[in-house]
Protein backbone atom coordinates (compact mmCIF):
# COMPACT_ATOMS: atom_id res chain seq x y z
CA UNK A 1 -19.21 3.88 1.46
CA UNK A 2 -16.84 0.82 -0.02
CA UNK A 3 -17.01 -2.65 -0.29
CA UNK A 4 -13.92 -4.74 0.11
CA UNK A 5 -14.32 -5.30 -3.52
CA UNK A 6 -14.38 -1.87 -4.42
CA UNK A 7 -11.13 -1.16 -2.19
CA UNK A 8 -9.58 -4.01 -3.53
CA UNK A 9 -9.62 -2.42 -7.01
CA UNK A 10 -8.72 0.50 -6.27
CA UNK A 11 -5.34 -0.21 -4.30
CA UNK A 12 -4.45 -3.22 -7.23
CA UNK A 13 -4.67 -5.92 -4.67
CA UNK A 14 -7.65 -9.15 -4.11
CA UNK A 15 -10.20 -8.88 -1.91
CA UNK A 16 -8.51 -11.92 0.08
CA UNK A 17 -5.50 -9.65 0.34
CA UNK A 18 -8.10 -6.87 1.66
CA UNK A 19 -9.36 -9.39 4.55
CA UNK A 20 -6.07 -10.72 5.61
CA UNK A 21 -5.28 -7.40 6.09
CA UNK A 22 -8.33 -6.14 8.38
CA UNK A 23 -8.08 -9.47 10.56
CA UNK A 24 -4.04 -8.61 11.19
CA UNK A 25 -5.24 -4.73 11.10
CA UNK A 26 -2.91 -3.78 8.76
CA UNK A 27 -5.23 -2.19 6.33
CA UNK A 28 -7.14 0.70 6.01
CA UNK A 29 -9.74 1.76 8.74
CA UNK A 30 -13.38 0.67 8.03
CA UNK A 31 -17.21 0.53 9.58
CA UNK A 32 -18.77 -2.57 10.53
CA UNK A 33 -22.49 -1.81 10.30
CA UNK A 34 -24.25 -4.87 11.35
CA UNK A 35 -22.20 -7.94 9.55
CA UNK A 36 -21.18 -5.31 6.73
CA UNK A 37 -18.04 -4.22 6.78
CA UNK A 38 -17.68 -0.66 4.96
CA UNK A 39 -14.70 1.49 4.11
CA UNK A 40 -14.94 5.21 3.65
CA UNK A 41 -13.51 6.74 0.88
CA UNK A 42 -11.13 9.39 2.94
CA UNK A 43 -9.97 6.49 5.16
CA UNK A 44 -8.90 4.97 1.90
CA UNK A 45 -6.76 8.10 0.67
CA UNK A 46 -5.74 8.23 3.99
CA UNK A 47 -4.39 4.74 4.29
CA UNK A 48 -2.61 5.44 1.04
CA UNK A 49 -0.57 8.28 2.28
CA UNK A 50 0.45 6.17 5.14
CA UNK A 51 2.03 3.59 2.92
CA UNK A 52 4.00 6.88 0.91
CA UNK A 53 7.76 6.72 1.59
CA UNK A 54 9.87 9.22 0.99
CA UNK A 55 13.28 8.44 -1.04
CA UNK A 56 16.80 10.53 -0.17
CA UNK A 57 17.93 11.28 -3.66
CA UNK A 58 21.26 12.83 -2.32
CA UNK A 59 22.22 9.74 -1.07
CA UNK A 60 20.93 7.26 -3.81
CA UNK A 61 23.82 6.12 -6.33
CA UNK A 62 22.90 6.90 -9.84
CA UNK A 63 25.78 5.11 -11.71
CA UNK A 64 26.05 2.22 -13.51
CA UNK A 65 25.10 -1.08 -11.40
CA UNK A 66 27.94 -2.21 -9.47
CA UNK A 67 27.89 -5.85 -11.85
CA UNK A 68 28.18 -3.87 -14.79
CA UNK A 69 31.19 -1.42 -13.59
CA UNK A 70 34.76 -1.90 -14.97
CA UNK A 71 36.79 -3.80 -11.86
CA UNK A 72 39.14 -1.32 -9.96
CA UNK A 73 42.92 -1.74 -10.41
């Protein structure tokens, strides 16, 4: 079992971050044994995953920036 503080290391954010985010349940799932509040390690990988996107590289544009392109004539 987790403490905020331990989840808040290991996805980079602050623990206030980790709090805002389990009163506007965005966060990760977690236990609340007595007034502890506990996070489970697979409900942490979990909660990862779910913030994965996936990228289309067949449509991404791999040229020079548009700024930095010669203008068209």
């Amino acid at each position: 079992m987790l403490k905020d503080t331990d989840v808040a290391i290991a996805l980079g954010v602050s623990v206030s971050t980790i709090r805002k985010w389990r009163i506007q349940k965005l966060g990760p799932k977690y236990l609340k044994i007595g007034a502890s509040i506990r996070y489970r390690p697979q409900d942490i990988a979990e909660f990862i995953l779910s913030c994965q996107k996936t990228v289309n590289h067949e449509q991404m544009d791999f040229g020079p920036p548009k700024h930095l392109s010669p203008p068209e004539k």
